[in-house]
PDB file of N, CA and C in Angstrom:
ATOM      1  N   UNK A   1      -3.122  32.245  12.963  1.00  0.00           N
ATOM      2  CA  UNK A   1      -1.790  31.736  12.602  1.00  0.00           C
ATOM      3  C   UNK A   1      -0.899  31.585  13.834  1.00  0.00           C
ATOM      4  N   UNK A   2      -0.165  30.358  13.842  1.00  0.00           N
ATOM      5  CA  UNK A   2       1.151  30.421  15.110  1.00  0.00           C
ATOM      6  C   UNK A   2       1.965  31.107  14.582  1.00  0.00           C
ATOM      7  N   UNK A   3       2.249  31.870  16.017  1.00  0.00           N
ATOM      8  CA  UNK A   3       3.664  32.932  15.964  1.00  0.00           C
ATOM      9  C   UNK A   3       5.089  32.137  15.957  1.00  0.00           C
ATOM     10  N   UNK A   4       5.359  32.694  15.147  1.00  0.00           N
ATOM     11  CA  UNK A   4       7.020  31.906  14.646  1.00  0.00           C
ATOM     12  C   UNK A   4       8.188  32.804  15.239  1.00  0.00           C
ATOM     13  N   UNK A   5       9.059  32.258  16.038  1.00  0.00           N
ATOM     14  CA  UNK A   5       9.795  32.862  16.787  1.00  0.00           C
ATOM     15  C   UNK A   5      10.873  33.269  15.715  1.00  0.00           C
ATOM     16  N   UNK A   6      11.134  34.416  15.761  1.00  0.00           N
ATOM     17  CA  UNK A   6      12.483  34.467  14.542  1.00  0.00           C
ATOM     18  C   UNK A   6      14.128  33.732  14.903  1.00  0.00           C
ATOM     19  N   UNK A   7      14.162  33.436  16.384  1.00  0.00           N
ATOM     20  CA  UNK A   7      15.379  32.499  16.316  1.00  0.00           C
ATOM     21  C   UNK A   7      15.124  30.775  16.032  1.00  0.00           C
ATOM     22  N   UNK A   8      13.822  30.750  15.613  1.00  0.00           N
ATOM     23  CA  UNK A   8      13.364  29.188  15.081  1.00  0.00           C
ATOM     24  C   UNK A   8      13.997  29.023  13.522  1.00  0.00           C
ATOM     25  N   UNK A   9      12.855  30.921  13.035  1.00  0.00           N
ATOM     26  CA  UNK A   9      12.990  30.558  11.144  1.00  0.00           C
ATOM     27  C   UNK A   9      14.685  30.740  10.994  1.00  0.00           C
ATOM     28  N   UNK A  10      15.418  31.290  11.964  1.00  0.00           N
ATOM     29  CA  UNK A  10      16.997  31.535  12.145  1.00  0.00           C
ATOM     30  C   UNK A  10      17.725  30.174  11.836  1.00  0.00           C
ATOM     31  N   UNK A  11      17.241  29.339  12.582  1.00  0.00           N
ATOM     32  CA  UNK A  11      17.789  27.699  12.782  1.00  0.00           C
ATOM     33  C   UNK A  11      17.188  27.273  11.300  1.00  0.00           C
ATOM     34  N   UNK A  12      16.268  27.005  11.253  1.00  0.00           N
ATOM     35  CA  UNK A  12      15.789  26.671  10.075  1.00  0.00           C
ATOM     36  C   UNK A  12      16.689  26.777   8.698  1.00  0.00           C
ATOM     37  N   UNK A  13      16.468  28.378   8.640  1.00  0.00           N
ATOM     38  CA  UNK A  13      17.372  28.978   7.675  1.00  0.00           C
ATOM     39  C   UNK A  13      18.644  28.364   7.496  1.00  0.00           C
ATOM     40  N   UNK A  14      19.516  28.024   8.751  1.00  0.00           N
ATOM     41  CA  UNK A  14      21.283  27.970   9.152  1.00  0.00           C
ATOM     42  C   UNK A  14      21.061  25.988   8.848  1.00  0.00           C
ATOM     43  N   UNK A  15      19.895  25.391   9.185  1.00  0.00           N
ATOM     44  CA  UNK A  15      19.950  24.040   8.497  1.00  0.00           C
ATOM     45  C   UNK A  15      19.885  23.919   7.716  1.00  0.00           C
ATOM     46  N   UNK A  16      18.724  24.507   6.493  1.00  0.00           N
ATOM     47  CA  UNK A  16      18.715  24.267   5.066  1.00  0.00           C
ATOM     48  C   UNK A  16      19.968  24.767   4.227  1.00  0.00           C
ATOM     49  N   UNK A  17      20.879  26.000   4.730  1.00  0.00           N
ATOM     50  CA  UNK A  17      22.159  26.117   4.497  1.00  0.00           C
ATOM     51  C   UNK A  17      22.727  25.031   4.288  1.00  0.00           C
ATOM     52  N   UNK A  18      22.559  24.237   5.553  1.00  0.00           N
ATOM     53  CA  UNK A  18      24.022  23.599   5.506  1.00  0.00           C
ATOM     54  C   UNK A  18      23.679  21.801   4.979  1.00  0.00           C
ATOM     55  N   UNK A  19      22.424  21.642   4.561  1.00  0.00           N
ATOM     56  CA  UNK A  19      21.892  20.815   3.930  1.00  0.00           C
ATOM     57  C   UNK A  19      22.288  20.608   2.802  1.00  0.00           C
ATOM     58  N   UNK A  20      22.425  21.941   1.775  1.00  0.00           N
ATOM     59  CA  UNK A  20      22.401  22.287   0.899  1.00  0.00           C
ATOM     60  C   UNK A  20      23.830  22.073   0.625  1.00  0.00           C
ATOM     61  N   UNK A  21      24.869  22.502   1.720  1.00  0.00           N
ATOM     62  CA  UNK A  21      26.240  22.690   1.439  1.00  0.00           C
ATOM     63  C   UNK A  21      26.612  21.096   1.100  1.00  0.00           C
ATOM     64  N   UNK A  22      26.006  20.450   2.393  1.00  0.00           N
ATOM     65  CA  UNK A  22      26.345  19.061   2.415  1.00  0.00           C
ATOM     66  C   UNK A  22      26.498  18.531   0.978  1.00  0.00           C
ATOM     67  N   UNK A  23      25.108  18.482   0.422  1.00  0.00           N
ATOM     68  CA  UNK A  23      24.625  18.420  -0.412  1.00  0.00           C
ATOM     69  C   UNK A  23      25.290  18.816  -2.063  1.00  0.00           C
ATOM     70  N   UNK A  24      26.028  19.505  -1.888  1.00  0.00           N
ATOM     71  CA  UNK A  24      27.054  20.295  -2.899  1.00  0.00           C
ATOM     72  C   UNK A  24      28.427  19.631  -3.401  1.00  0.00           C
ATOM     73  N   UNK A  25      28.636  19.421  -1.773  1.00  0.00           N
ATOM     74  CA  UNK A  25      29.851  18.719  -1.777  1.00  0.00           C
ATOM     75  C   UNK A  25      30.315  17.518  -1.969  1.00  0.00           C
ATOM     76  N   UNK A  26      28.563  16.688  -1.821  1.00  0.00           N
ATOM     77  CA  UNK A  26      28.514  15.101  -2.114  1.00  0.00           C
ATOM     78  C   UNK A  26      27.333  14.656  -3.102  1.00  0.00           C
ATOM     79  N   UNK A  27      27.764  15.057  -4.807  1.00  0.00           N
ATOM     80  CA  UNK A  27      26.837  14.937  -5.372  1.00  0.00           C
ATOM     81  C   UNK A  27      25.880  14.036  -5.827  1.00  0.00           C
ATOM     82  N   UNK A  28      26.685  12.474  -5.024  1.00  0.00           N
ATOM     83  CA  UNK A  28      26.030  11.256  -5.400  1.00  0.00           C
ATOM     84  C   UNK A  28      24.830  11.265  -4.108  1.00  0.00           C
ATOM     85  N   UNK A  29      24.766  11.636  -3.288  1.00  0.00           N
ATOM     86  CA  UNK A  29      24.127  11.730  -1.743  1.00  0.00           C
ATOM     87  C   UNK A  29      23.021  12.149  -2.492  1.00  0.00           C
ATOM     88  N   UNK A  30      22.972  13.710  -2.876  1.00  0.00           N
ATOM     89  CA  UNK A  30      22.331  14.798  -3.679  1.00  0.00           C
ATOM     90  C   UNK A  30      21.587  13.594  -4.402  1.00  0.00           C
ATOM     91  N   UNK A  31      22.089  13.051  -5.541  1.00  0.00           N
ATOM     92  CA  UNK A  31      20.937  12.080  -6.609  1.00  0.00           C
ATOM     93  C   UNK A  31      20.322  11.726  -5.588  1.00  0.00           C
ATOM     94  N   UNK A  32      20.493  10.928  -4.610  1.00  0.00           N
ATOM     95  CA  UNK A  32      19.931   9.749  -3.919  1.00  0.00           C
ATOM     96  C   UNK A  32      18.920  10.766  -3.327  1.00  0.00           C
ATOM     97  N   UNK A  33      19.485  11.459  -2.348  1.00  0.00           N
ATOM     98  CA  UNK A  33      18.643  12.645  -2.110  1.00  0.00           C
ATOM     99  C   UNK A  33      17.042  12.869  -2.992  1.00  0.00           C
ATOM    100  N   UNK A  34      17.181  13.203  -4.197  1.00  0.00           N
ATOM    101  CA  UNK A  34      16.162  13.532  -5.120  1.00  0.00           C
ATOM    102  C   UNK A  34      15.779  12.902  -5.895  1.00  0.00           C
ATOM    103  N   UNK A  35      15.955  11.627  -5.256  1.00  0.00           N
ATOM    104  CA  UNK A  35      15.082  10.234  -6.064  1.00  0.00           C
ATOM    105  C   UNK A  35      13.973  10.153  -4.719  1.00  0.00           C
ATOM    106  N   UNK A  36      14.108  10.346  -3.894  1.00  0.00           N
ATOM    107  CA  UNK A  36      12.996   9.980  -2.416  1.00  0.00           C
ATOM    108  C   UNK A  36      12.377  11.141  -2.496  1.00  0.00           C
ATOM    109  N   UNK A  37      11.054  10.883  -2.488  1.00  0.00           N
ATOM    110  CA  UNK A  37       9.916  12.116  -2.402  1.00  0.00           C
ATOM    111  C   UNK A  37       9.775  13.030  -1.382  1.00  0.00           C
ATOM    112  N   UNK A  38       9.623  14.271  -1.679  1.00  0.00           N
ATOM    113  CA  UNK A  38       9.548  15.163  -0.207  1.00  0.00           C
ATOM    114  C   UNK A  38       8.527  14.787   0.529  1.00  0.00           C
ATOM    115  N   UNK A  39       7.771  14.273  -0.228  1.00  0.00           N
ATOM    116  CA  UNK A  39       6.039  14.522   0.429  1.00  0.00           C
ATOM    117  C   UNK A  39       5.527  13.059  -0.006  1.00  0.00           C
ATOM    118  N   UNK A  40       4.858  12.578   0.920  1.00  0.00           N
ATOM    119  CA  UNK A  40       4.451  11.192   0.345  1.00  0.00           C
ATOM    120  C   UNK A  40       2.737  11.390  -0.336  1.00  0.00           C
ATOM    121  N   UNK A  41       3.475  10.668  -1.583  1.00  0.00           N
ATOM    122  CA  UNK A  41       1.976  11.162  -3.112  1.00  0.00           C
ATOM    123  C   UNK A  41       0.798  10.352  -2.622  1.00  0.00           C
ATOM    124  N   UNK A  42      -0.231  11.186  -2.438  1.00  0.00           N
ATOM    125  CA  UNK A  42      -1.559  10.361  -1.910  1.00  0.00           C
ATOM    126  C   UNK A  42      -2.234   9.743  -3.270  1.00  0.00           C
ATOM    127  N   UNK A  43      -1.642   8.865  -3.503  1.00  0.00           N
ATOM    128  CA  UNK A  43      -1.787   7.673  -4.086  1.00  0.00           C
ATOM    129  C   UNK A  43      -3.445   7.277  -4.750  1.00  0.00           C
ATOM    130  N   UNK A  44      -4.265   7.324  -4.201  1.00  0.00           N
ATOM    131  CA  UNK A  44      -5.790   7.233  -4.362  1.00  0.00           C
ATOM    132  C   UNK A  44      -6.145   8.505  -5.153  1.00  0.00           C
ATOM    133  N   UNK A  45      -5.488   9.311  -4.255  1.00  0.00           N
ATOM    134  CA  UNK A  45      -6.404  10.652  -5.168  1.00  0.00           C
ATOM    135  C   UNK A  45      -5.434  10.719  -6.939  1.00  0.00           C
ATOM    136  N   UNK A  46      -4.285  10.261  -6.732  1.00  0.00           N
ATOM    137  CA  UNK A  46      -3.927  10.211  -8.182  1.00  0.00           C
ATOM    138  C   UNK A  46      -4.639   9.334  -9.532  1.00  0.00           C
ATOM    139  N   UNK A  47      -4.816   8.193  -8.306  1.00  0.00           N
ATOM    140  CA  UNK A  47      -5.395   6.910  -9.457  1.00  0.00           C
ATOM    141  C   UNK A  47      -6.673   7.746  -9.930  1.00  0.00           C
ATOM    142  N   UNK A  48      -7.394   8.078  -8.931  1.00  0.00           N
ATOM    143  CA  UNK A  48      -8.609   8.813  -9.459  1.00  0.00           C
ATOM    144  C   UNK A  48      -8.681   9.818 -10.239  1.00  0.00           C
ATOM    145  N   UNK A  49      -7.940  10.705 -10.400  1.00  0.00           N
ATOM    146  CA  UNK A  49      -7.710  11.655 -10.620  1.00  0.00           C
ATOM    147  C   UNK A  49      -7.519  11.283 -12.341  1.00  0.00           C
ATOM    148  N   UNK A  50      -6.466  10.046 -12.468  1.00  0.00           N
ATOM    149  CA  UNK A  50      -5.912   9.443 -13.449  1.00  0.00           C
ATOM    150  C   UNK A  50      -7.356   8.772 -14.003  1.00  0.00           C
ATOM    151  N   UNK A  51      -8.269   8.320 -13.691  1.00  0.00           N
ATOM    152  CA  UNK A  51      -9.608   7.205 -13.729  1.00  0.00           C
ATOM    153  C   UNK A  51     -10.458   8.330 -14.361  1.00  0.00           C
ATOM    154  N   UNK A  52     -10.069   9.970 -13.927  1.00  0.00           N
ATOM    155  CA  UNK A  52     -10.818  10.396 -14.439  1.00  0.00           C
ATOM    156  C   UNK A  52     -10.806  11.147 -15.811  1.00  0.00           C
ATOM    157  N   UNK A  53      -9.630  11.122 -15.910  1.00  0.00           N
ATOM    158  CA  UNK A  53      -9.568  11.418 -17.228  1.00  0.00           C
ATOM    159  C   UNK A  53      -9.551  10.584 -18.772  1.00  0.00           C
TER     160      UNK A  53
END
């Protein structure tokens, strides 16, 4: 495993804070926000996945 410096997961932490705050304060941002995928859906393995049932 890489060693994670604790003033990294620190920053980390103090961004998703203030992501979040942003985020609070501008709730139309927020929708828009959580209409775009975190993770882009591997697409093939769904169809298949879907093909196979």
């Amino acid at each position: 495993m890489l060693p994670i410096s604790p003033d990294f997961v620190q920053a980390e932490i103090s961004y998703r804070q203030q992501l979040l705050r942003q985020e609070y304060q501008r709730p139309s941002l927020f929708r828009r926000l959580r209409r775009t995928p975190v993770a882009p859906v591997p697409r093939a393995q769904v169809v298949r996945a879907r093909h196979a049932m």
